[in-house]
C-alpha atoms as a PDB file:
ATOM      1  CA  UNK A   1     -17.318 -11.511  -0.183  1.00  0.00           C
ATOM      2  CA  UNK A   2     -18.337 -15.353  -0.820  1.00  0.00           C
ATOM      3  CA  UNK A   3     -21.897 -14.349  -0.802  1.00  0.00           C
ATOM      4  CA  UNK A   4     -21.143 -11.442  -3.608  1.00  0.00           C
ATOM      5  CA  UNK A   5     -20.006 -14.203  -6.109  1.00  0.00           C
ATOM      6  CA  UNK A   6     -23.052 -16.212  -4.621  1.00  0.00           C
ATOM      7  CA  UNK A   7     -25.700 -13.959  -5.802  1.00  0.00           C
ATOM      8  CA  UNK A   8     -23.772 -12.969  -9.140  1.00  0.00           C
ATOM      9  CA  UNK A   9     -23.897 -16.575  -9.972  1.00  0.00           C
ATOM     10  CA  UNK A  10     -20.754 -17.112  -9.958  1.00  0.00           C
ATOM     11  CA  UNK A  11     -20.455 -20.381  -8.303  1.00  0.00           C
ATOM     12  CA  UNK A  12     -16.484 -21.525  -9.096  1.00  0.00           C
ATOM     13  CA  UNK A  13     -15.549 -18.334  -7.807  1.00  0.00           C
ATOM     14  CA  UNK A  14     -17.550 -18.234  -4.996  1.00  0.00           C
ATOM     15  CA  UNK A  15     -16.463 -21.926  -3.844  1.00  0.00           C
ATOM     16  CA  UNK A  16     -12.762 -20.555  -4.735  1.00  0.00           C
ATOM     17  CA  UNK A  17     -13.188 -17.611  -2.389  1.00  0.00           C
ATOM     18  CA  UNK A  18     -14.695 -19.977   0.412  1.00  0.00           C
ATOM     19  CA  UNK A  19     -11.898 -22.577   0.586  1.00  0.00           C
ATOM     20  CA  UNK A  20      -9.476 -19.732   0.442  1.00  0.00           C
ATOM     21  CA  UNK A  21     -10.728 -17.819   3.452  1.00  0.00           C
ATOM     22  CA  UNK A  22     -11.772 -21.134   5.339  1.00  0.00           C
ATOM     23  CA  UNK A  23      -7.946 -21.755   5.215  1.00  0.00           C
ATOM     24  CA  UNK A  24      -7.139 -18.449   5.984  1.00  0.00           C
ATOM     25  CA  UNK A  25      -8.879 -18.995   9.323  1.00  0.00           C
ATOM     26  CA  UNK A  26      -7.962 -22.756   9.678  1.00  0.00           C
ATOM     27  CA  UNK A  27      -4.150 -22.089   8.765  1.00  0.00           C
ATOM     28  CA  UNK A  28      -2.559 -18.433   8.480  1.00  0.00           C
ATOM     29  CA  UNK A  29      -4.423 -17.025  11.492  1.00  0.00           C
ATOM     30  CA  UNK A  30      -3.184 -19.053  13.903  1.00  0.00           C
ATOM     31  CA  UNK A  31       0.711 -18.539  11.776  1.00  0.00           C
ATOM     32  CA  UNK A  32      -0.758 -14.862  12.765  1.00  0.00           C
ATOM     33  CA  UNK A  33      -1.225 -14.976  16.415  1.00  0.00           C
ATOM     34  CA  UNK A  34       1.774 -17.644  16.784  1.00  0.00           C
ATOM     35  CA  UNK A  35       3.965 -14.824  15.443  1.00  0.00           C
ATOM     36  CA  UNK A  36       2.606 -12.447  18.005  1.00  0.00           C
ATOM     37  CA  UNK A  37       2.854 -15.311  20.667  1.00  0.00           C
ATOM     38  CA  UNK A  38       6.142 -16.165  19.899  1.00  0.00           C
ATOM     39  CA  UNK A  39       8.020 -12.708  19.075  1.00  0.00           C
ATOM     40  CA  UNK A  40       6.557 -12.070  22.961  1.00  0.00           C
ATOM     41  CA  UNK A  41       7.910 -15.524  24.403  1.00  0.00           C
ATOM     42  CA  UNK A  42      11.258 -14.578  22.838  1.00  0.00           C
ATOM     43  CA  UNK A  43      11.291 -10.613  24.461  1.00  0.00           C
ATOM     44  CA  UNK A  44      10.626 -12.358  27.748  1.00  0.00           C
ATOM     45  CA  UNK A  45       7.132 -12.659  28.091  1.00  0.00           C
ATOM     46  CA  UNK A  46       5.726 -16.318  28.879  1.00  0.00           C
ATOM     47  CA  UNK A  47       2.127 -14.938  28.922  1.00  0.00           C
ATOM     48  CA  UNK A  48       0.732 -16.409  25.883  1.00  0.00           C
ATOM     49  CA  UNK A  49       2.632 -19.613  26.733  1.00  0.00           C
ATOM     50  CA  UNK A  50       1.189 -20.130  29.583  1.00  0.00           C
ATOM     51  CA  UNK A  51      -2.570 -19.207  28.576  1.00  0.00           C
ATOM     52  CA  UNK A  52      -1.742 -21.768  25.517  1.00  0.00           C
ATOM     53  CA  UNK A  53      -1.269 -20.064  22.341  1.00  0.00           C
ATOM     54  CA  UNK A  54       2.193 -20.546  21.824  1.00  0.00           C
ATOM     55  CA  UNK A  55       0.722 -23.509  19.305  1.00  0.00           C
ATOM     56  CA  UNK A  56      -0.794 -23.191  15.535  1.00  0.00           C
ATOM     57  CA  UNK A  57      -3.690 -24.796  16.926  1.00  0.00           C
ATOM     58  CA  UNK A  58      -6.654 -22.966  14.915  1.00  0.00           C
ATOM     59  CA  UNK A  59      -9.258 -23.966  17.962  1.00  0.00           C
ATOM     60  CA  UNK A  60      -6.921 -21.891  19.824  1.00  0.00           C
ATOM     61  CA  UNK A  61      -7.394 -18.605  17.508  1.00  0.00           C
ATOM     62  CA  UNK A  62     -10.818 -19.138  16.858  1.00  0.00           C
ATOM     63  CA  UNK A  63     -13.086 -15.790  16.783  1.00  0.00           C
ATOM     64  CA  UNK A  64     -16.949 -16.675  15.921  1.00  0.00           C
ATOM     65  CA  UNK A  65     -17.493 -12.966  14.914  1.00  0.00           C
ATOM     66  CA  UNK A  66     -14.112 -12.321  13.238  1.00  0.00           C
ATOM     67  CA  UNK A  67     -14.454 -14.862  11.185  1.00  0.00           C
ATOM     68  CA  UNK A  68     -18.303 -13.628  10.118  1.00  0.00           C
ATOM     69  CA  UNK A  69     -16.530 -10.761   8.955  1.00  0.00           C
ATOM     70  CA  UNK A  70     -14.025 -13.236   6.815  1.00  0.00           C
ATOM     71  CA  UNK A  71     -16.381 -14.888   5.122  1.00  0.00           C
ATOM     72  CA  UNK A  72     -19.023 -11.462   4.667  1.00  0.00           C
ATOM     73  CA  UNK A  73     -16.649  -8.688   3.794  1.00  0.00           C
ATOM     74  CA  UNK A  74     -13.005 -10.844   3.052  1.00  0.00           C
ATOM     75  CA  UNK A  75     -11.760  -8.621   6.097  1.00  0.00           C
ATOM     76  CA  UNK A  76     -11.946 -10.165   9.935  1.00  0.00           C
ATOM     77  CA  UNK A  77      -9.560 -11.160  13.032  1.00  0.00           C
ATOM     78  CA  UNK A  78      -8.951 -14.382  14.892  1.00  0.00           C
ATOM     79  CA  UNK A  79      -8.718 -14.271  18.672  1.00  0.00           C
ATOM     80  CA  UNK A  80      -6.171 -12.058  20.019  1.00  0.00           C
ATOM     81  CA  UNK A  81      -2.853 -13.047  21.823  1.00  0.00           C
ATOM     82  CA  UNK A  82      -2.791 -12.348  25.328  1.00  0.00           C
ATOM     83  CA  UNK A  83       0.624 -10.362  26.228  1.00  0.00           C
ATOM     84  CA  UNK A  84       2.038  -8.599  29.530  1.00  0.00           C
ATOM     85  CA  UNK A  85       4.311  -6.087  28.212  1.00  0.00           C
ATOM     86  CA  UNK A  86       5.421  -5.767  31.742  1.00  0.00           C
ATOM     87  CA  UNK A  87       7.620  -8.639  31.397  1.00  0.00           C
ATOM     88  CA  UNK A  88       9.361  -7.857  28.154  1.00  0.00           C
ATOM     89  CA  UNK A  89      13.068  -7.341  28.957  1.00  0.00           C
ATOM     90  CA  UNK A  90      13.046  -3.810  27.067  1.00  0.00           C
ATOM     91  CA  UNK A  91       9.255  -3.042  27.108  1.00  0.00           C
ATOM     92  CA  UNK A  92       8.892  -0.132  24.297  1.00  0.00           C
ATOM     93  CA  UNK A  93      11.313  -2.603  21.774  1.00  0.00           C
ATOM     94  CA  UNK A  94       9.570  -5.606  23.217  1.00  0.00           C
ATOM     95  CA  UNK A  95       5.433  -4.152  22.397  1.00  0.00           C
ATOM     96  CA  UNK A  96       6.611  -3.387  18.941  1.00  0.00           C
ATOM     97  CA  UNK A  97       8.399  -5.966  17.641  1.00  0.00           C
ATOM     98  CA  UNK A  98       5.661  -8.594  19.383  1.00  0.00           C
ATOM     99  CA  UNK A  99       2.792  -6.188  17.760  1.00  0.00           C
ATOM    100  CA  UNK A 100       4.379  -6.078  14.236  1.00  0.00           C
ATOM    101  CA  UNK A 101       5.128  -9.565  14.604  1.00  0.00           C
ATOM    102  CA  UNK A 102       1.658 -10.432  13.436  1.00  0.00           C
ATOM    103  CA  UNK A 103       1.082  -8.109  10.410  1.00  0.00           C
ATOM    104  CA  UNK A 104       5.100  -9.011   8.680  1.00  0.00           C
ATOM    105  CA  UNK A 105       3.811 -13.111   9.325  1.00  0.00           C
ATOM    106  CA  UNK A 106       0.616 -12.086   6.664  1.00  0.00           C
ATOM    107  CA  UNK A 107       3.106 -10.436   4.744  1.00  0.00           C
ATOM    108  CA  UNK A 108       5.205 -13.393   4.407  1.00  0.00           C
ATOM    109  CA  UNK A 109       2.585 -15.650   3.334  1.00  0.00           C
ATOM    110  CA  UNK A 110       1.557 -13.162   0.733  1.00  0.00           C
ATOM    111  CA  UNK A 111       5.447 -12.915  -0.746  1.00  0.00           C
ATOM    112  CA  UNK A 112       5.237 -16.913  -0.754  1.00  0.00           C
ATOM    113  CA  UNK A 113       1.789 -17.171  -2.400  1.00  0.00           C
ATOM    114  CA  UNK A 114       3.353 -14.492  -5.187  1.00  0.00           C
ATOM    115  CA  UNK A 115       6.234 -16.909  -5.509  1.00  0.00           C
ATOM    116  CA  UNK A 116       3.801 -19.958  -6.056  1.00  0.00           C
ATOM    117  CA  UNK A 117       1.720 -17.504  -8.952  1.00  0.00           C
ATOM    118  CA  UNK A 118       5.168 -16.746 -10.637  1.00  0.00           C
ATOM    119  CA  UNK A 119       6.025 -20.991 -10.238  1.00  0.00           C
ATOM    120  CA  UNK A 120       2.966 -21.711 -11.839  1.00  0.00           C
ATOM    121  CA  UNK A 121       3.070 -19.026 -14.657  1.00  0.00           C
ATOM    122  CA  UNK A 122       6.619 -20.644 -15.330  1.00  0.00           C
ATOM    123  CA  UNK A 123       6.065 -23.836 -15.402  1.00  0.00           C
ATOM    124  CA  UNK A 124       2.289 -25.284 -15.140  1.00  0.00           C
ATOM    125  CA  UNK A 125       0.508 -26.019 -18.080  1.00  0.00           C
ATOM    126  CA  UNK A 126      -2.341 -24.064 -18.535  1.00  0.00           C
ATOM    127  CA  UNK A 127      -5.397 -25.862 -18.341  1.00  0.00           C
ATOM    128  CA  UNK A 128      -8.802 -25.068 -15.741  1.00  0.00           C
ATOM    129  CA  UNK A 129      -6.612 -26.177 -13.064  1.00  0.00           C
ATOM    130  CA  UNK A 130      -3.749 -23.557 -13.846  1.00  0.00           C
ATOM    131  CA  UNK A 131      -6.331 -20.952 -13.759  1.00  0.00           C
ATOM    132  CA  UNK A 132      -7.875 -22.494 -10.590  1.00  0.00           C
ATOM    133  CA  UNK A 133      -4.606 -22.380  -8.903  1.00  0.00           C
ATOM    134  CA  UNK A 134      -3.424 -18.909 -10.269  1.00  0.00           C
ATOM    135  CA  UNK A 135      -7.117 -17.236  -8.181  1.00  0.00           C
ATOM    136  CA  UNK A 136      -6.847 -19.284  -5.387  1.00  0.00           C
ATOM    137  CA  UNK A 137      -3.411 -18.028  -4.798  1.00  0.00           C
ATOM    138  CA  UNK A 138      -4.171 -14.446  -5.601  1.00  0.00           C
ATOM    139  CA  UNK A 139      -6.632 -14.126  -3.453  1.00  0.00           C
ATOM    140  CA  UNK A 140      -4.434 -15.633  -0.911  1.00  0.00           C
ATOM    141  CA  UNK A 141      -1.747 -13.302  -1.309  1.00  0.00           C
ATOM    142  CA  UNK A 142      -4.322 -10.365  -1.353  1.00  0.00           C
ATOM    143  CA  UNK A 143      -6.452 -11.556   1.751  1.00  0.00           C
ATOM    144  CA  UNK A 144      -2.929 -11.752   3.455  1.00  0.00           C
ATOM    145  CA  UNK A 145      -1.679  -8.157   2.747  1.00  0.00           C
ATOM    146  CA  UNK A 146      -5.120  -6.374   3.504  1.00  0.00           C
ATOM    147  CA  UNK A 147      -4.614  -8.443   6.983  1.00  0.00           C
ATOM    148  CA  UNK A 148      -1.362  -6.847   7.275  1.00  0.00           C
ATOM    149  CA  UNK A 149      -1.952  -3.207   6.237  1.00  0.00           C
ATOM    150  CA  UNK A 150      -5.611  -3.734   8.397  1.00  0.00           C
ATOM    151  CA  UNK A 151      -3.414  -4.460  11.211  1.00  0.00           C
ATOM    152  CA  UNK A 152      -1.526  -1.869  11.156  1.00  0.00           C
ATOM    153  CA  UNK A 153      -4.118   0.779  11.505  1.00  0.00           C
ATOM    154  CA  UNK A 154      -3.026   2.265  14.741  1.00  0.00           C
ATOM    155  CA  UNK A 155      -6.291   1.825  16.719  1.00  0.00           C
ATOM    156  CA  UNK A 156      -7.323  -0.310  19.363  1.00  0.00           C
ATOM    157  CA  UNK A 157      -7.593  -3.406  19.483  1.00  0.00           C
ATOM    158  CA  UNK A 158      -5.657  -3.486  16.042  1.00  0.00           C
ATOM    159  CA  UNK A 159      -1.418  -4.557  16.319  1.00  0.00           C
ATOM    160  CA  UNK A 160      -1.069  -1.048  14.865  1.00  0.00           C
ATOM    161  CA  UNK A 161      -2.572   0.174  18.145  1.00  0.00           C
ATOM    162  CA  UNK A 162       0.204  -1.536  19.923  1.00  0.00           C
ATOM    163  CA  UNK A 163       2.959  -0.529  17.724  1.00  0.00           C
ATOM    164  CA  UNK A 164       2.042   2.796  18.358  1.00  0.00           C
ATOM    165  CA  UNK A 165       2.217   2.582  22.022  1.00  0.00           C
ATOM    166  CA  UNK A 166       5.785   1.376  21.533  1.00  0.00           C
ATOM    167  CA  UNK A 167       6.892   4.336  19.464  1.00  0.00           C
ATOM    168  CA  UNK A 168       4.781   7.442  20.808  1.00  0.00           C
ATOM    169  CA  UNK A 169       5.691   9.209  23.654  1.00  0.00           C
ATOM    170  CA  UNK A 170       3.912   7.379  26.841  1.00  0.00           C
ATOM    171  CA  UNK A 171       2.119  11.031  27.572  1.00  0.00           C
ATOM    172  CA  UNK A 172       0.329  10.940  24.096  1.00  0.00           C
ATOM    173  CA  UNK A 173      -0.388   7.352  24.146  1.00  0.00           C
ATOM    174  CA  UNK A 174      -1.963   7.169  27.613  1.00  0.00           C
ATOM    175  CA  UNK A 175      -4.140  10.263  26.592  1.00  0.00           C
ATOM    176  CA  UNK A 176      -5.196   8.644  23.558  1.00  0.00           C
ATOM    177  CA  UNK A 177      -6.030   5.449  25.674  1.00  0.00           C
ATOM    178  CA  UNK A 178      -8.475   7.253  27.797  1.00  0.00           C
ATOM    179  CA  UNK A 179     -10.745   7.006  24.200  1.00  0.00           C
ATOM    180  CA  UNK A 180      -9.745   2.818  24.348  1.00  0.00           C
ATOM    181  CA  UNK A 181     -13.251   1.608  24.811  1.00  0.00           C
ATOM    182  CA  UNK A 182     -15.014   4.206  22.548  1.00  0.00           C
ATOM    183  CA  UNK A 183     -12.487   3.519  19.897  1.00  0.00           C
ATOM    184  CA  UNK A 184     -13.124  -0.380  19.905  1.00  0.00           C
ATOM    185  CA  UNK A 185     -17.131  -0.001  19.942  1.00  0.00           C
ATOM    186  CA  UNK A 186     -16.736   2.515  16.923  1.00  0.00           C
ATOM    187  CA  UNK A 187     -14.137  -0.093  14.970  1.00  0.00           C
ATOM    188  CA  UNK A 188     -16.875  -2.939  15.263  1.00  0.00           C
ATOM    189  CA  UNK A 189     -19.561  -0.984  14.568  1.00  0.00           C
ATOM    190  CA  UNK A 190     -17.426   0.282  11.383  1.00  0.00           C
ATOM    191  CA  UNK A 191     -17.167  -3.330  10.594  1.00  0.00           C
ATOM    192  CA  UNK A 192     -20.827  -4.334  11.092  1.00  0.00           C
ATOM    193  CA  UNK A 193     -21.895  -1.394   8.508  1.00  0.00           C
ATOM    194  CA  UNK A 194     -19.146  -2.817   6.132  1.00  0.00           C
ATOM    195  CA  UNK A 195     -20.453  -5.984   6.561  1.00  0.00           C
ATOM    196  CA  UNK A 196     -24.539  -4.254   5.578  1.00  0.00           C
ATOM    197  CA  UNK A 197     -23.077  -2.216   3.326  1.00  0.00           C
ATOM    198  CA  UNK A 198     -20.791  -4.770   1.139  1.00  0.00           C
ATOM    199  CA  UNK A 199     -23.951  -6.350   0.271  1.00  0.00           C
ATOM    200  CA  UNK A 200     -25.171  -3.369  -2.024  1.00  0.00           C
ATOM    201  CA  UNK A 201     -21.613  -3.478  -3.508  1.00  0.00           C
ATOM    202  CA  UNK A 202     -20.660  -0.867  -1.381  1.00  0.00           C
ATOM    203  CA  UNK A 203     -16.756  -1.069  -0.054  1.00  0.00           C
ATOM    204  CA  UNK A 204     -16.060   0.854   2.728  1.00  0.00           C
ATOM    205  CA  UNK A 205     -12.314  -0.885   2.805  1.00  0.00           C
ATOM    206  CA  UNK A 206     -11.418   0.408  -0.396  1.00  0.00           C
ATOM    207  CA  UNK A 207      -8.779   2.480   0.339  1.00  0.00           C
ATOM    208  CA  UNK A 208      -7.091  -1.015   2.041  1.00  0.00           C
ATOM    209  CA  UNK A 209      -8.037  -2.699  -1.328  1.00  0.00           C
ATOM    210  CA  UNK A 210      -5.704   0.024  -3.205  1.00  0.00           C
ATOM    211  CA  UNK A 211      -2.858  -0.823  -0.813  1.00  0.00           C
ATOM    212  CA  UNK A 212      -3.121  -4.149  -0.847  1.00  0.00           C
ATOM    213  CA  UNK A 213      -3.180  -3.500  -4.580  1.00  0.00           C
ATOM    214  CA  UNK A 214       0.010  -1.902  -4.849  1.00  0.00           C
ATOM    215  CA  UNK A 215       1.959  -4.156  -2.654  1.00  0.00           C
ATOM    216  CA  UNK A 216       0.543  -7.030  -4.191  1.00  0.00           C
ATOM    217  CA  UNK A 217       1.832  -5.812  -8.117  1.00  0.00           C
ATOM    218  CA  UNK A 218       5.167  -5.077  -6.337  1.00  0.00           C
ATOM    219  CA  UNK A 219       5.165  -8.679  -5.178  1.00  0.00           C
ATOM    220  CA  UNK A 220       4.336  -9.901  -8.170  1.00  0.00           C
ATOM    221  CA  UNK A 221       6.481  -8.010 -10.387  1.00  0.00           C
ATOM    222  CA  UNK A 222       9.769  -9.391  -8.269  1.00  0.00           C
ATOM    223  CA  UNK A 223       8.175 -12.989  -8.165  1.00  0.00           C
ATOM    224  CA  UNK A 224       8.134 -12.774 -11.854  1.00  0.00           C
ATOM    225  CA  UNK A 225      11.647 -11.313 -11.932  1.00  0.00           C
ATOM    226  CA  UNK A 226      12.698 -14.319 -10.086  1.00  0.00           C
ATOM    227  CA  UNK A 227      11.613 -16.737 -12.568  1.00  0.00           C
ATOM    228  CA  UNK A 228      12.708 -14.798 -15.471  1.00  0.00           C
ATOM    229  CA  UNK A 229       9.107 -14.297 -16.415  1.00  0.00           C
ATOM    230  CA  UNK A 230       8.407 -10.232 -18.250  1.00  0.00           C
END
């Protein structure tokens, strides 16, 4: 992603995109995995809090790899919660609303960071820095929702994956976890030819990109609502 704007020449945009994503994985991944931490501290289960992540500490969240894959392809993970559903006090209630806890935290970010676009279309004067904060913004509200809808991809190791297990019949689920480990190696290995592929401008997440799109103009257009802006 950085290193497409890179080799365009586009160097403001590039240095945009980089302090973006560097704060996604300094600041809204750990808001990502503290949602997931915290949903499952309040359904009973101390897991995380005990293995420390109940904190926005980003050390804590840190993923070496995952965050390759931020920087490469605008698409990566931080490291994942760890979570007993055994403990949760209703376990099928408790393994979804822990799992979607995650993807509806990116989603809130996103809603705020339309909210901030619509503030500054309102009321900023627009000079480079009004343009500077309008990109940097909507590319943080689009980073967010591709996180989310990502996410929710029901496959392992994804919060979809877990969400699923919460709402399918345990029969189907635990036959479809028999594939766990061949699942995972084919997700990273779908990543690592997105990552080859993305720098030939080829986009293997595109149909995530038109998602994200749509949400993100459905954001926008109620953002603008809310400050009276057409």
């Amino acid at each position: 992603m950085v290193l497409s704007y890179l080799l365009s020449g586009d160097i403001q945009t590039a240095l945009i995109n980089l302090f973006v994503l560097l704060f996604v994985v300094a600041c809204i991944n750990p808001v990502h995995e503290f949602a997931h931490a915290f949903a499952a501290y309040k359904m009973g289960d101390n897991t995380a809090k005990n293995a420390g992540r109940l904190t926005l500490n980003p050390i804590a969240s840190f993923d070496l790899f995952g965050t390759l894959m931020f920087l490469l392809v605008g698409i990566g993970w931080a490291k994942p919660v760890p979570i007993n559903p055994r403990n949760f006090k209703n376990q099928k209630a408790g393994t979804v609303i822990t799992a979607a806890a995650g993807p509806l935290s990116n989603l809130l970010v996103a809603f705020i960071s339309a909210l901030v676009i619509g503030a500054i279309y309102r009321f900023a004067p627009q000079t480079n820095m009004w343009q500077t904060g309008v990109t940097a913004f909507s590319l943080l509200m689009q980073i967010n929702i591709m996180l989310a809808v990502f996410n929710l991809i029901p496959l392992p190791p994804l919060d979809g994956s877990r969400i699923a297990a919460g709402l399918l019949p345990d029969k189907i689920y635990f036959k479809i976890f028999q594939y766990d480990r061949i699942i995972r190696n084919a997700l990273m290995g779908f990543m690592l030819l997105a990552m080859l592929l993305n720098r030939f401008d080829i986009d293997l997440f595109f149909p995530i990109r038109w998602v994200e799109s749509v949400i993100a103009k459905g954001f926008l257009e109620c953002a603008f609502l809310i400050f009276g802006l057409k």
